[in-house]
N, C-alpha and C. Protein backbone atom coordinates (compact mmCIF):
# COMPACT_ATOMS: atom_id res chain seq x y z
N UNK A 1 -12.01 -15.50 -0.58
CA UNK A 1 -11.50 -16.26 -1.68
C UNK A 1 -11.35 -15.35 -2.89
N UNK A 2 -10.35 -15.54 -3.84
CA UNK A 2 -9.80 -14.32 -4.61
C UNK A 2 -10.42 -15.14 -6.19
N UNK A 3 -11.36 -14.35 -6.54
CA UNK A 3 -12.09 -14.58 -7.93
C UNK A 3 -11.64 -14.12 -9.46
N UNK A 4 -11.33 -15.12 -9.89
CA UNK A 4 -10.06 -14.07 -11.09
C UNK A 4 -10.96 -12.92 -11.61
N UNK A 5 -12.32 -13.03 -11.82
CA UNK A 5 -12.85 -12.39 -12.57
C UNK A 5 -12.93 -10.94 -12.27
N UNK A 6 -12.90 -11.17 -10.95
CA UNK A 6 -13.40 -9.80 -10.17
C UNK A 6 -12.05 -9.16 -9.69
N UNK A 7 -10.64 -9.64 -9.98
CA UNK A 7 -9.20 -9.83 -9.15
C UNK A 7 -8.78 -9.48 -10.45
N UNK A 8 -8.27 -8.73 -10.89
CA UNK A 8 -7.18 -8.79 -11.77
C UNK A 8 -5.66 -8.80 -11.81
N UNK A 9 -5.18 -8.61 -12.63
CA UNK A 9 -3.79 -9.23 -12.63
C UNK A 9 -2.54 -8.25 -10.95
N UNK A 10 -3.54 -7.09 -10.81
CA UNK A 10 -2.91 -6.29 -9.99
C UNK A 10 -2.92 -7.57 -8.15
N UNK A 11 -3.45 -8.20 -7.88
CA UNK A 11 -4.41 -9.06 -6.92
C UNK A 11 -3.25 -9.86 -6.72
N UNK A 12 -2.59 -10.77 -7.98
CA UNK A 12 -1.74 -11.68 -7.70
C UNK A 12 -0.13 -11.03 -6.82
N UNK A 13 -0.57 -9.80 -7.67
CA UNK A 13 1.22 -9.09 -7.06
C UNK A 13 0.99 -8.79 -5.54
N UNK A 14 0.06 -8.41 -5.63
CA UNK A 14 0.05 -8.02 -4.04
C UNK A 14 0.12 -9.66 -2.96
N UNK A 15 -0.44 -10.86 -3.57
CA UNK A 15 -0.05 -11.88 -2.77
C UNK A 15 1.19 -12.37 -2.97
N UNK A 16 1.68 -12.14 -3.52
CA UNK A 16 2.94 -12.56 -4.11
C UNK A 16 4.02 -11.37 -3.17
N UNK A 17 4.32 -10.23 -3.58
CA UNK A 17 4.91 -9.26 -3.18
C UNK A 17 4.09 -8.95 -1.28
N UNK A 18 3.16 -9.36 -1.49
CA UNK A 18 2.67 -8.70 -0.11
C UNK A 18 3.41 -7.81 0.96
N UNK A 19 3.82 -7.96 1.49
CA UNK A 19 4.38 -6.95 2.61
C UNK A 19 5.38 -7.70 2.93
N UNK A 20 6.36 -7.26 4.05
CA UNK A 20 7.61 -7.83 4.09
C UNK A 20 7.23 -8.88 5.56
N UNK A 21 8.27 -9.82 5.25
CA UNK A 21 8.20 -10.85 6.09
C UNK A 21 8.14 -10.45 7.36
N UNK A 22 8.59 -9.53 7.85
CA UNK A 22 8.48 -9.81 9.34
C UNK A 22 7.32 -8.95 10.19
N UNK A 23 6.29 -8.34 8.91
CA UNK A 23 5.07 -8.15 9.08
C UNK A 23 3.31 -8.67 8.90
N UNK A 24 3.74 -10.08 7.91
CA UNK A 24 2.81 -10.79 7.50
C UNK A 24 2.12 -11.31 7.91
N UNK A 25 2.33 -11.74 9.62
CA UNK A 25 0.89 -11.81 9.95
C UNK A 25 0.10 -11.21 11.03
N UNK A 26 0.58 -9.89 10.75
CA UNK A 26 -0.43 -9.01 11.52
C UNK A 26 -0.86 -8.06 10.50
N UNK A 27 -0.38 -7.65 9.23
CA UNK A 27 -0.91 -6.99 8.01
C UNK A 27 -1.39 -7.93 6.85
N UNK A 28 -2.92 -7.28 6.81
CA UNK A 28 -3.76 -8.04 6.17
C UNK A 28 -4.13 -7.10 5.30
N UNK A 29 -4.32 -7.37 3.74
CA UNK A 29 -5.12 -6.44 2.75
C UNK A 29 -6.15 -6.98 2.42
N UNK A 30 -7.56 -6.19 2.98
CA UNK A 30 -9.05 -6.87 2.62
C UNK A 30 -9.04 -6.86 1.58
N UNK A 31 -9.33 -6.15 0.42
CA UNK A 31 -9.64 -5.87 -0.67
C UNK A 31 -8.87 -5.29 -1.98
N UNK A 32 -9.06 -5.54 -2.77
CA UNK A 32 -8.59 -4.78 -3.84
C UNK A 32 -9.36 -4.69 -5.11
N UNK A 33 -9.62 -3.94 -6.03
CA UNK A 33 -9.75 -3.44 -7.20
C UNK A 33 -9.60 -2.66 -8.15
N UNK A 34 -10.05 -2.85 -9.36
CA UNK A 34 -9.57 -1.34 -10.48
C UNK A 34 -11.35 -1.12 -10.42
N UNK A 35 -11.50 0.09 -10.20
CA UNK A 35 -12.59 0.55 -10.79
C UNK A 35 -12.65 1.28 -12.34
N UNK A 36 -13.77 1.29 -12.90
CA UNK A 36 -14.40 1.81 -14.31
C UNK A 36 -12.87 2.84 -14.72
N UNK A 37 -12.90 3.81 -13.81
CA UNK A 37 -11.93 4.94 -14.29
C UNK A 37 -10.30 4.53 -14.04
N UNK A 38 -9.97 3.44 -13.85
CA UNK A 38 -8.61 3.03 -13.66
C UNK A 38 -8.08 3.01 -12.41
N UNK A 39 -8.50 3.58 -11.63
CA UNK A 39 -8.26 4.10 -9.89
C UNK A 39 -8.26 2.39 -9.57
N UNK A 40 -6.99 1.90 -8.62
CA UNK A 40 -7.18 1.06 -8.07
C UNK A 40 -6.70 1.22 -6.61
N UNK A 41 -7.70 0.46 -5.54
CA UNK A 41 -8.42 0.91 -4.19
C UNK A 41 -8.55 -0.42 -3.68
N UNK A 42 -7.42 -0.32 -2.49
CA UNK A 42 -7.05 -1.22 -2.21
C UNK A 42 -7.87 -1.10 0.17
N UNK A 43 -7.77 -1.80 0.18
CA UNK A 43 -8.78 -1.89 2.07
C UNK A 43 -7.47 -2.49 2.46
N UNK A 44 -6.72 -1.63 3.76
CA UNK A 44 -5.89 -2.60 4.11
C UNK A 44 -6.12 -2.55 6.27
N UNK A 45 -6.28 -3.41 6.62
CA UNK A 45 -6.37 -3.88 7.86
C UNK A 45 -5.00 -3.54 8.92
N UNK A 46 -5.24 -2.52 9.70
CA UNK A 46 -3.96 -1.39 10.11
C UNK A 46 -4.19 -1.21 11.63
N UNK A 47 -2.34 -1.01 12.20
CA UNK A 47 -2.84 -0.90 13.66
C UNK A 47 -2.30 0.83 13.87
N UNK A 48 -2.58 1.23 15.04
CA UNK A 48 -2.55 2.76 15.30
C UNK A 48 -1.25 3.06 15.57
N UNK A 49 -0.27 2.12 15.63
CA UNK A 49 0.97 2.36 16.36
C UNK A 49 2.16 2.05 15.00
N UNK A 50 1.65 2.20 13.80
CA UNK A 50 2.30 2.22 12.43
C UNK A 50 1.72 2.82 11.07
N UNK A 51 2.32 3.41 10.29
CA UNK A 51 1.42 4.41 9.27
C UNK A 51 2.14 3.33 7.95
N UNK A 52 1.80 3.53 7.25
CA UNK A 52 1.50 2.36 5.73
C UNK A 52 1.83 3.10 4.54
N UNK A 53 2.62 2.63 3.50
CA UNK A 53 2.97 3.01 2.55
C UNK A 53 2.46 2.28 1.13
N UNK A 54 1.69 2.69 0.61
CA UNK A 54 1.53 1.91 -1.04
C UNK A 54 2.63 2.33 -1.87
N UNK A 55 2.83 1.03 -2.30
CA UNK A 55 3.99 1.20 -3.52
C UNK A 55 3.60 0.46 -4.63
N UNK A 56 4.08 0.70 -6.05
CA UNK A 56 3.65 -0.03 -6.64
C UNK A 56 5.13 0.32 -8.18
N UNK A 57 5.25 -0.21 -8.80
CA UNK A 57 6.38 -0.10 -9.82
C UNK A 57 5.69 -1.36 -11.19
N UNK A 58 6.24 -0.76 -12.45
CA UNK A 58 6.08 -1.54 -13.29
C UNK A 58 6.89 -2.90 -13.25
N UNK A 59 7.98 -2.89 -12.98
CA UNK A 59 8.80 -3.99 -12.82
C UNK A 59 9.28 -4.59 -12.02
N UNK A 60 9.75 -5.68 -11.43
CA UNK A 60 10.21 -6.53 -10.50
C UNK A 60 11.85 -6.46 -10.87
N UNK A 61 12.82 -6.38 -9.79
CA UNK A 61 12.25 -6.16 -7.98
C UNK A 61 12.33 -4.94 -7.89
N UNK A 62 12.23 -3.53 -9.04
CA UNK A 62 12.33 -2.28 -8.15
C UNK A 62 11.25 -2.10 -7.43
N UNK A 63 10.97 -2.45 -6.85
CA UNK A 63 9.45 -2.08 -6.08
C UNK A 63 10.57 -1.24 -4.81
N UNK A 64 9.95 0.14 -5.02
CA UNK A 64 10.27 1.13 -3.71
C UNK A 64 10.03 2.12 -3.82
N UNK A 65 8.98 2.88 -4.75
CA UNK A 65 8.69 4.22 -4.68
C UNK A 65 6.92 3.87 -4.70
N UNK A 66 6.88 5.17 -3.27
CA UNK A 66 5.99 5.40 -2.55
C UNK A 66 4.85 5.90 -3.36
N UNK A 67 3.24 5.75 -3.41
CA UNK A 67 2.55 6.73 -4.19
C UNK A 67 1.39 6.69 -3.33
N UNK A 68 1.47 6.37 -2.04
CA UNK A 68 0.32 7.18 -1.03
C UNK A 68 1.15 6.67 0.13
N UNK A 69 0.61 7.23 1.31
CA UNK A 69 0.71 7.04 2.63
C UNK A 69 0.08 7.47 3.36
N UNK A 70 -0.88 6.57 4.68
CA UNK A 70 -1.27 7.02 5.63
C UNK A 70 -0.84 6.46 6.84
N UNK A 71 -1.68 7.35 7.58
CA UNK A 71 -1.57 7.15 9.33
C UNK A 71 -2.48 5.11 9.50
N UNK A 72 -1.95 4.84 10.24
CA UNK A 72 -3.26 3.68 10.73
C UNK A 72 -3.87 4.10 11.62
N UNK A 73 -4.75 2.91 11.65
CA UNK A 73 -5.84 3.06 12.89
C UNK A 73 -6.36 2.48 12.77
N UNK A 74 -7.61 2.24 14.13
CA UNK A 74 -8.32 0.76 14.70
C UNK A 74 -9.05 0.39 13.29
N UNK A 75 -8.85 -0.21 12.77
CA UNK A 75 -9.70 -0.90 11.85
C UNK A 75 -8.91 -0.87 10.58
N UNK A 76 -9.41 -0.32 9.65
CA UNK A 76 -9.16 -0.56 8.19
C UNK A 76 -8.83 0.97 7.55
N UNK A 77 -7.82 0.86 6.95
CA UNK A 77 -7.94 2.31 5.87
C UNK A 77 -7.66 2.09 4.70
N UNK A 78 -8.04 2.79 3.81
CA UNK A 78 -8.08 2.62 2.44
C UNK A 78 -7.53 3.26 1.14
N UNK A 79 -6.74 2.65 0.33
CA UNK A 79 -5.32 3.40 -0.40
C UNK A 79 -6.10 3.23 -2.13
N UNK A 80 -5.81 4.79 -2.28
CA UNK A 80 -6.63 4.74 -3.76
C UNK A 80 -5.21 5.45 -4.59
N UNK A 81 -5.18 4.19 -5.69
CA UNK A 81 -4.13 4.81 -6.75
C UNK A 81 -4.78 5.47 -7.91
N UNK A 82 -4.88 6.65 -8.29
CA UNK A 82 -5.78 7.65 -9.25
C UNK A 82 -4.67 7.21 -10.09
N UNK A 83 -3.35 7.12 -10.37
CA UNK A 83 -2.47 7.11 -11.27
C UNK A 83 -2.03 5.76 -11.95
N UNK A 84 -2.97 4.59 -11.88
CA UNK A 84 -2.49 3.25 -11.81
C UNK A 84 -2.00 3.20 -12.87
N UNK A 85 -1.15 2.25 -13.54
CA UNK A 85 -0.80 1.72 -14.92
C UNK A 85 -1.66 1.05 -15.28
N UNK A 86 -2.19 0.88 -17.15
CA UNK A 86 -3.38 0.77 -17.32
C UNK A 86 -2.78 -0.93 -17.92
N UNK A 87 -1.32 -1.18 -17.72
CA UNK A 87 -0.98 -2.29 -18.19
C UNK A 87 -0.57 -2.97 -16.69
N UNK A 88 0.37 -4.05 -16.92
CA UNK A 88 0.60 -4.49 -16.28
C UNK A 88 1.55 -3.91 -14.79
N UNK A 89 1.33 -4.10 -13.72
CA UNK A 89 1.86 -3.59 -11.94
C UNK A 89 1.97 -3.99 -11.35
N UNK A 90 2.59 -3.98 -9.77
CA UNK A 90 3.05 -4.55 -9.38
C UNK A 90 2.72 -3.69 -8.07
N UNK A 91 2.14 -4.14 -7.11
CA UNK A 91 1.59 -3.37 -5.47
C UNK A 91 2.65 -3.69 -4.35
N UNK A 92 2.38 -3.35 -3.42
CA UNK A 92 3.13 -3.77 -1.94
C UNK A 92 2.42 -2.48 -0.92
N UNK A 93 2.23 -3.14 0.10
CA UNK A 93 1.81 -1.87 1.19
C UNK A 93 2.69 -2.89 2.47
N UNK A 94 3.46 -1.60 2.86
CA UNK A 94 4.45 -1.74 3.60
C UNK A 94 4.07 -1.16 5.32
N UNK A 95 4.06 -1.99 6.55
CA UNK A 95 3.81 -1.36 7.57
C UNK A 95 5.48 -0.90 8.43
N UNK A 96 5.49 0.79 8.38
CA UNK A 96 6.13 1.76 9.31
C UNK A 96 6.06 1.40 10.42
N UNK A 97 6.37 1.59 11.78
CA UNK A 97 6.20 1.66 12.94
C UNK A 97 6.49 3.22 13.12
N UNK A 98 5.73 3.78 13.72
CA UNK A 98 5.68 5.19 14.06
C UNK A 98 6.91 5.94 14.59
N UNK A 99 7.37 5.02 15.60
CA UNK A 99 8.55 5.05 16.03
C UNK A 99 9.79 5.02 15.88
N UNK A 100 9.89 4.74 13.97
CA UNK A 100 10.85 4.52 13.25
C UNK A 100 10.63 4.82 11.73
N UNK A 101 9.94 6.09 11.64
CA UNK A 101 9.47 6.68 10.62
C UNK A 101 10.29 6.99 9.68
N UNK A 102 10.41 7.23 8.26
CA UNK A 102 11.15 7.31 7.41
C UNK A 102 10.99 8.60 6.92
N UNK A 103 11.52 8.78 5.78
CA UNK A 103 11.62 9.92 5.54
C UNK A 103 11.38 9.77 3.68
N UNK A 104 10.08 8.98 3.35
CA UNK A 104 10.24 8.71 1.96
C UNK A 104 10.66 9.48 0.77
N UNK A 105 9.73 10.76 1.00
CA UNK A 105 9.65 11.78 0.11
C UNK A 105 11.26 12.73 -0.11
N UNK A 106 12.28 12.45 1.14
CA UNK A 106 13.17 13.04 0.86
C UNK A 106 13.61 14.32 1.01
N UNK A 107 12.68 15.24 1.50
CA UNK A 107 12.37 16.55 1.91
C UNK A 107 12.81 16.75 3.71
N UNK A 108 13.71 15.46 4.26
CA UNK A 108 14.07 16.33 5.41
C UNK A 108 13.28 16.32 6.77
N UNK A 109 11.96 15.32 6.48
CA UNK A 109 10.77 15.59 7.27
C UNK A 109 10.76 14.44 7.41
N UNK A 110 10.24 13.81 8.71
CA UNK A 110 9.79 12.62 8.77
C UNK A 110 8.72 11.94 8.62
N UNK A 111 8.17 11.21 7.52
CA UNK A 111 6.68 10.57 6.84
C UNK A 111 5.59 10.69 8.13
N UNK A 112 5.60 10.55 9.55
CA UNK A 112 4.92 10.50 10.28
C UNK A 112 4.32 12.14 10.96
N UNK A 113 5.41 12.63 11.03
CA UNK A 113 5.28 14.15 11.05
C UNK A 113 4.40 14.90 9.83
N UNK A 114 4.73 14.72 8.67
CA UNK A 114 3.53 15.36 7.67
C UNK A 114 2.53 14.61 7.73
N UNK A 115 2.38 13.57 7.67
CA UNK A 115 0.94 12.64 7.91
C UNK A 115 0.01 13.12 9.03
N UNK A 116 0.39 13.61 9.93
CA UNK A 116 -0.03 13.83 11.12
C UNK A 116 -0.73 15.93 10.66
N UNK A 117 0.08 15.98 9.54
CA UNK A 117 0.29 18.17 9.59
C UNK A 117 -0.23 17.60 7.96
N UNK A 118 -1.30 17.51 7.50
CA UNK A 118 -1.41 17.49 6.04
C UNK A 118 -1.36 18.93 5.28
């Protein structure tokens, strides 16, 4: 159950924006928060056969630039934004299929290939 006190305004975007429809109910985000130093650290519930993108933008609807990505795997992994906006944001964590990897960064490489070669 999502506690305003402990949830801040970052909490609603992510239910709101959550992930795209035709992944919603097999991607689940446990957790979220801002900690003391602004870093907000988000738990998201991931399968091994798709790698995950955090996004986050000040405004609605550009939401599409990437500011972490990992691999999944059996359980849970966990996306820390060191760079958050200290005002108002806007989240989304997006599930890849491995098999249809993108190429966010633009460099020619495919997101699953450097994830894999850090």
């Amino acid at each position: 159950m999502i506690r305003p006190k402990r949830f801040p305004w970052f909490c609603l975007a992510i239910l709101l924006l959550g992930v795209e429809f035709r992944a919603l109910a097999q991607l689940r985000i446990a957790d979220i928060r801002r900690e003391a130093d602004g870093t907000v650290r988000l738990r998201v519930a991931t399968q091994t056969n798709a790698y995950y993108l955090l996004q986050r933008t000040a405004t609605l609807p550009s939401l599409n630039a990437s500011v972490a990505a990992q691999l999944g795997a059996a359980g849970e992994i966990s996306f820390a934004d060191t760079n958050a906006p200290a005002s108002t944001g806007f989240y989304r964590v997006r599930e890849v299929p491995r098999d249809q990897a993108e190429d966010t960064d633009g460099d020619g490489i495919d997101d699953v290939y450097e994830l894999e070669r850090p």
